[in-house]
Every structure is written in structure tokens, then in C-alpha cells.
N, C-alpha and C. Protein backbone atom coordinates (compact mmCIF):
# COMPACT_ATOMS: atom_id res chain seq x y z
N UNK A 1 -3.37 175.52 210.23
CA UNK A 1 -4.29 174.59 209.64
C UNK A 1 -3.91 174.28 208.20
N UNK A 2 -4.58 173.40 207.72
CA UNK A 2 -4.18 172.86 206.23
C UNK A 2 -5.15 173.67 205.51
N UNK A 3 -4.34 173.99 204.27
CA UNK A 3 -4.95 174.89 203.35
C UNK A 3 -5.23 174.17 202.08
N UNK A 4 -6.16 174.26 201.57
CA UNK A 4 -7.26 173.71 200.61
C UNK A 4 -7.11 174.25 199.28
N UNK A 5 -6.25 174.31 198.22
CA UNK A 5 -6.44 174.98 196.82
C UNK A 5 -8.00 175.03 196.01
N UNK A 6 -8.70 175.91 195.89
CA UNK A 6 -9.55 175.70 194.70
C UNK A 6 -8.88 176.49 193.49
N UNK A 7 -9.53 175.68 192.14
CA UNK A 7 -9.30 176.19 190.90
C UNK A 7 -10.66 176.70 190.66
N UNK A 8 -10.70 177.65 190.39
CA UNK A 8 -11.82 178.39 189.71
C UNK A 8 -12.31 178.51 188.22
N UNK A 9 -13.05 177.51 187.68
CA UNK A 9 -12.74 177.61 186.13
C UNK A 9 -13.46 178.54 185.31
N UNK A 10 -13.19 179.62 184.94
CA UNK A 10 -13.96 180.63 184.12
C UNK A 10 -15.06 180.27 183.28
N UNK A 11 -16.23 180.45 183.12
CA UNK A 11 -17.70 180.07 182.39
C UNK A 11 -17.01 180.46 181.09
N UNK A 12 -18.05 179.47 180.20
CA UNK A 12 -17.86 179.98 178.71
C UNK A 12 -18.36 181.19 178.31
N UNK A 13 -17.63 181.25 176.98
CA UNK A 13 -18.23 182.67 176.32
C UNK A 13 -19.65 182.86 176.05
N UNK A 14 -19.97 181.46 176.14
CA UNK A 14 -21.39 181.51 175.26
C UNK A 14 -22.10 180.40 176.70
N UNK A 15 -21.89 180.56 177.84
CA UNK A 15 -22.54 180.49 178.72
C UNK A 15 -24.21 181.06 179.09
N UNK A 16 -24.69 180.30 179.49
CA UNK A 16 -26.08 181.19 179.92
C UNK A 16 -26.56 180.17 180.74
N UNK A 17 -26.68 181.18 182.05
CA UNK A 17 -27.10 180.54 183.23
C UNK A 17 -29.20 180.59 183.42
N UNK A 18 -29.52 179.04 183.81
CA UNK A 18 -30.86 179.13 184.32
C UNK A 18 -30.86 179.96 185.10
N UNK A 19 -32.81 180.49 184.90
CA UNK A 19 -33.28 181.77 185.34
C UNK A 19 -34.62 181.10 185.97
N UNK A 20 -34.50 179.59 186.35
CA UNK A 20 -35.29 178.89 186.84
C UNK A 20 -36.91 178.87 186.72
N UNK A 21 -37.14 179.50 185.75
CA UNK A 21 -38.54 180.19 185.20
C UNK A 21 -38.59 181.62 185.91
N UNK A 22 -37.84 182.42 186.03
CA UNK A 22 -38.42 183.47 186.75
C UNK A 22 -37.61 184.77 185.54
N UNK A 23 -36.96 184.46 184.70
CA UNK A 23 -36.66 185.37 183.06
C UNK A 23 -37.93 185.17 182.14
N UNK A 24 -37.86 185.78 181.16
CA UNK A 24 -38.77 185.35 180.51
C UNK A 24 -37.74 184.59 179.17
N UNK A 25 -38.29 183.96 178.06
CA UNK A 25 -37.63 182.89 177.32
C UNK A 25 -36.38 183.79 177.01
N UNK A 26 -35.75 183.27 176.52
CA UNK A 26 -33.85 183.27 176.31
C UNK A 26 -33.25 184.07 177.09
N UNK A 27 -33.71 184.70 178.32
CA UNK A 27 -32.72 184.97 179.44
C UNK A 27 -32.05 184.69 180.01
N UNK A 28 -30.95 185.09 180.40
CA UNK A 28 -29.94 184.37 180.97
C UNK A 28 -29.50 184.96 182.49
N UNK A 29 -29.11 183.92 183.79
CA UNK A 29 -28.98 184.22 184.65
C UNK A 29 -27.88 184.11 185.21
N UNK A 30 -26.91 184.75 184.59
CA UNK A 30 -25.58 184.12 184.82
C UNK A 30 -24.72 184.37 186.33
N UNK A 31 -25.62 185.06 186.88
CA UNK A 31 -24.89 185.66 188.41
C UNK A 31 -25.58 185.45 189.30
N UNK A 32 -25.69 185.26 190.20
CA UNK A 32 -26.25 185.26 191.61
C UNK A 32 -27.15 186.55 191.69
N UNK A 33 -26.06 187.30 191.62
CA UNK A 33 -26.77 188.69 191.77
C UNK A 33 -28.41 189.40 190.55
N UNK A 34 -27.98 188.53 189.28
CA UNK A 34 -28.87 188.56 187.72
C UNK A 34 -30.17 187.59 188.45
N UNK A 35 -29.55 186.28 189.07
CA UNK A 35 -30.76 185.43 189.30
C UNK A 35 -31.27 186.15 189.86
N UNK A 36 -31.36 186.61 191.62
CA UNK A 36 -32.06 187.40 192.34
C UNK A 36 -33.11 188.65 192.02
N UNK A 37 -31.93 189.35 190.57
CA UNK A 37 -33.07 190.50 190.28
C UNK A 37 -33.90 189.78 189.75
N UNK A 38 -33.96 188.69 189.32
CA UNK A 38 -35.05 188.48 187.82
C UNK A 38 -36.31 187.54 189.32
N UNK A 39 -35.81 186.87 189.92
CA UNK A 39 -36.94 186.58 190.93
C UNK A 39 -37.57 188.10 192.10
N UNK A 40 -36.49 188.85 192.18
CA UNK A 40 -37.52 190.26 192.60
C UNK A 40 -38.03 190.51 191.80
N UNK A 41 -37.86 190.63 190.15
CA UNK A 41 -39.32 191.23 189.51
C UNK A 41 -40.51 190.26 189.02
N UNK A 42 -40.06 189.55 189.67
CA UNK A 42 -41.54 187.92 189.36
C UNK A 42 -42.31 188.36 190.91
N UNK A 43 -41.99 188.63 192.17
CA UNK A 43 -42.36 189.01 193.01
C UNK A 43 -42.13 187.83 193.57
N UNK A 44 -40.87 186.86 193.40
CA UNK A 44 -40.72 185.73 194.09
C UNK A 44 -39.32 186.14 195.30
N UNK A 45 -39.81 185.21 196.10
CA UNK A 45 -38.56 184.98 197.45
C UNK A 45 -37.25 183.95 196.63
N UNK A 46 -36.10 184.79 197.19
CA UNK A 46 -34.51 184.48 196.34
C UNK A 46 -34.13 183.11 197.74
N UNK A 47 -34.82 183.15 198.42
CA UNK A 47 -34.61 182.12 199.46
C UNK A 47 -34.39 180.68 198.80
N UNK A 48 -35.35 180.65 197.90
CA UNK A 48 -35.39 179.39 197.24
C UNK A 48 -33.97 179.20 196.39
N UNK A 49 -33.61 180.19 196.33
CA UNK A 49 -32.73 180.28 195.04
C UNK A 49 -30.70 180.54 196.22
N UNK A 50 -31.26 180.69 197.38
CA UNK A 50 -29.75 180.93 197.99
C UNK A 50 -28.77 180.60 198.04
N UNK A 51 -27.56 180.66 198.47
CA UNK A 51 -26.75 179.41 199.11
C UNK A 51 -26.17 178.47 198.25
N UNK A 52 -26.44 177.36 198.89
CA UNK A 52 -26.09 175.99 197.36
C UNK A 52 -27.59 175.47 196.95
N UNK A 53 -28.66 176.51 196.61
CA UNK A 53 -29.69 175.76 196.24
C UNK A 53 -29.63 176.27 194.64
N UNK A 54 -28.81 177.09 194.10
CA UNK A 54 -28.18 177.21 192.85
C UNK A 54 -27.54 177.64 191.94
N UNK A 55 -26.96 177.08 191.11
CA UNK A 55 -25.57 177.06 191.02
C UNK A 55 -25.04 178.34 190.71
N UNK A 56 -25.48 179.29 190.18
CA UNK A 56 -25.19 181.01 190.53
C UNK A 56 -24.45 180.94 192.05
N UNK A 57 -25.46 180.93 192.73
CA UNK A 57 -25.12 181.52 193.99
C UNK A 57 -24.14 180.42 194.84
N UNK A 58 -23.99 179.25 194.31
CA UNK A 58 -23.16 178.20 195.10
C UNK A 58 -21.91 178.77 194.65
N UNK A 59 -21.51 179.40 193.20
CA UNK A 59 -20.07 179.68 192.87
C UNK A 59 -19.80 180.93 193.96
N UNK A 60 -20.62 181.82 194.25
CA UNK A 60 -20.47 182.76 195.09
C UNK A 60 -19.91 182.44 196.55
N UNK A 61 -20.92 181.17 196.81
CA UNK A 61 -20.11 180.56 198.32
C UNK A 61 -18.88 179.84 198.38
N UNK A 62 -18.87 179.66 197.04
CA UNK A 62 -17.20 179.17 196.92
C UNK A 62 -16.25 179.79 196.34
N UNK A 63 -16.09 181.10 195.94
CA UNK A 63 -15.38 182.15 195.49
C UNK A 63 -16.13 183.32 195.85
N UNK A 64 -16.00 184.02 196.97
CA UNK A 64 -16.67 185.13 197.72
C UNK A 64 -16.34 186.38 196.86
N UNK A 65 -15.05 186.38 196.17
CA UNK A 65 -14.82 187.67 195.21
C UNK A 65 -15.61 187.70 194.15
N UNK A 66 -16.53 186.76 193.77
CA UNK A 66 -17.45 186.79 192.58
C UNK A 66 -18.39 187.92 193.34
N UNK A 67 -19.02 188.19 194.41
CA UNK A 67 -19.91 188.89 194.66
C UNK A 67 -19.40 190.28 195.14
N UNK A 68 -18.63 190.62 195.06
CA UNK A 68 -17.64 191.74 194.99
C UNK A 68 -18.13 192.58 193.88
N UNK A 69 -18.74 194.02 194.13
CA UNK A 69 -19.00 195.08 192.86
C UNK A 69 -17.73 196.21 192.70
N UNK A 70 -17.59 196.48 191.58
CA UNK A 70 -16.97 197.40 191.19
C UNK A 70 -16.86 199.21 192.35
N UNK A 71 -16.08 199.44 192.82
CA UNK A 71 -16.05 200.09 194.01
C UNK A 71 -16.61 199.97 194.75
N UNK A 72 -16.20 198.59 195.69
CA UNK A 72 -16.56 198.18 196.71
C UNK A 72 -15.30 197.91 197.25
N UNK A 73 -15.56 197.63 198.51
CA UNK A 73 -13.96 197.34 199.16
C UNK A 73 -13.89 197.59 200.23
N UNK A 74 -12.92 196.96 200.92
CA UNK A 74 -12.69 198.22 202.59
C UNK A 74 -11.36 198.98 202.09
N UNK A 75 -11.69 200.23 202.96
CA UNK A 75 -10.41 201.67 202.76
C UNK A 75 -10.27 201.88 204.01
N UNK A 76 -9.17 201.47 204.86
CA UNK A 76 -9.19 202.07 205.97
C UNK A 76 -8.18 203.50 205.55
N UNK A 77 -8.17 204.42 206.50
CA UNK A 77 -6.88 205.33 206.73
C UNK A 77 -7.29 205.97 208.33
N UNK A 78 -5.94 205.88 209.12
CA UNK A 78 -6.22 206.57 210.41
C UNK A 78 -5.05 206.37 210.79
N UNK A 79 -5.02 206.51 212.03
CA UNK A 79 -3.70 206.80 212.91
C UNK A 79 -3.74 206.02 214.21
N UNK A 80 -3.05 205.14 214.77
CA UNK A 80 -3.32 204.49 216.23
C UNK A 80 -2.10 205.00 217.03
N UNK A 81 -2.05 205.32 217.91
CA UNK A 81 -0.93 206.16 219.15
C UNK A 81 -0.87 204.85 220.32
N UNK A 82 0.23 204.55 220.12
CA UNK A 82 -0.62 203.47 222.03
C UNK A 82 0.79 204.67 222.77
């Protein structure tokens, strides 16, 4: 199949992502993962917030290694005999 390049352009330094009212004033929501906590502690559903409904979480559906944590991963090790 034909393969598709994306460029991924790194956020600014001085970036700060909407927290869609669910931070309180000068918070910043710069991750998918930051938006979500800050709507679990409003006691709101992240449903609204999923997917491509914003732009946190749309960079996530389009660069899947953004949601990748620090020792996470697959490790296989084993042995197969046929």
C-alpha cells in the first residue's frame, strides 16, 4: 500500500493548551492525558473531550507515540520450538 509521511511539529515553549473550562484560570492542558485529569476532577465525562473532538487528544490519534508513558512498552522474551 502507499505510505503517507506525517511531519509532526513540536508545540512551543510557551505553549498552553485549552482546559475547556474544566482547569481553573491559567491552567494549562497541554496533553490529552492533562485534559482528561482536569475533567475527572470537575466530575465531567472525557467523552466530550475524545478522539478529534480536541485538539490534545486529536494529536494523539495522529501520533499514537504521544500517548506512550515512560516504562511502557511491549517486552517479549521466550522460546518457540516447531
Amino acid at each position: 500500500g502507499d505510505k503517507i509521511a506525517v511531519t509532526i511539529n513540536p508545540l512551543p515553549a510557551d505553549y498552553c493548551g485549552s482546559c475547556y473550562g474544566a482547569g481553573k484560570e491559567g491552567d494549562c492542558c497541554n496533553t490529552c492525558e492533562e485534559l482528561k485529569q482536569a475533567y475527572s476532577e470537575k466530575g465531567w465525562s472525557s467523552s466530550a473531550i475524545d478522539g478529534e473532538k480536541s485538539e490534545q487528544c486529536k494529536r494523539v490519534l495522529d501520533n499514537p507515540g504521544l500517548a506512550a508513558h515512560a516504562g511502557e512498552g511491549c517486552n517479549l522474551h521466550g522460546v518457540l520450538r516447531v
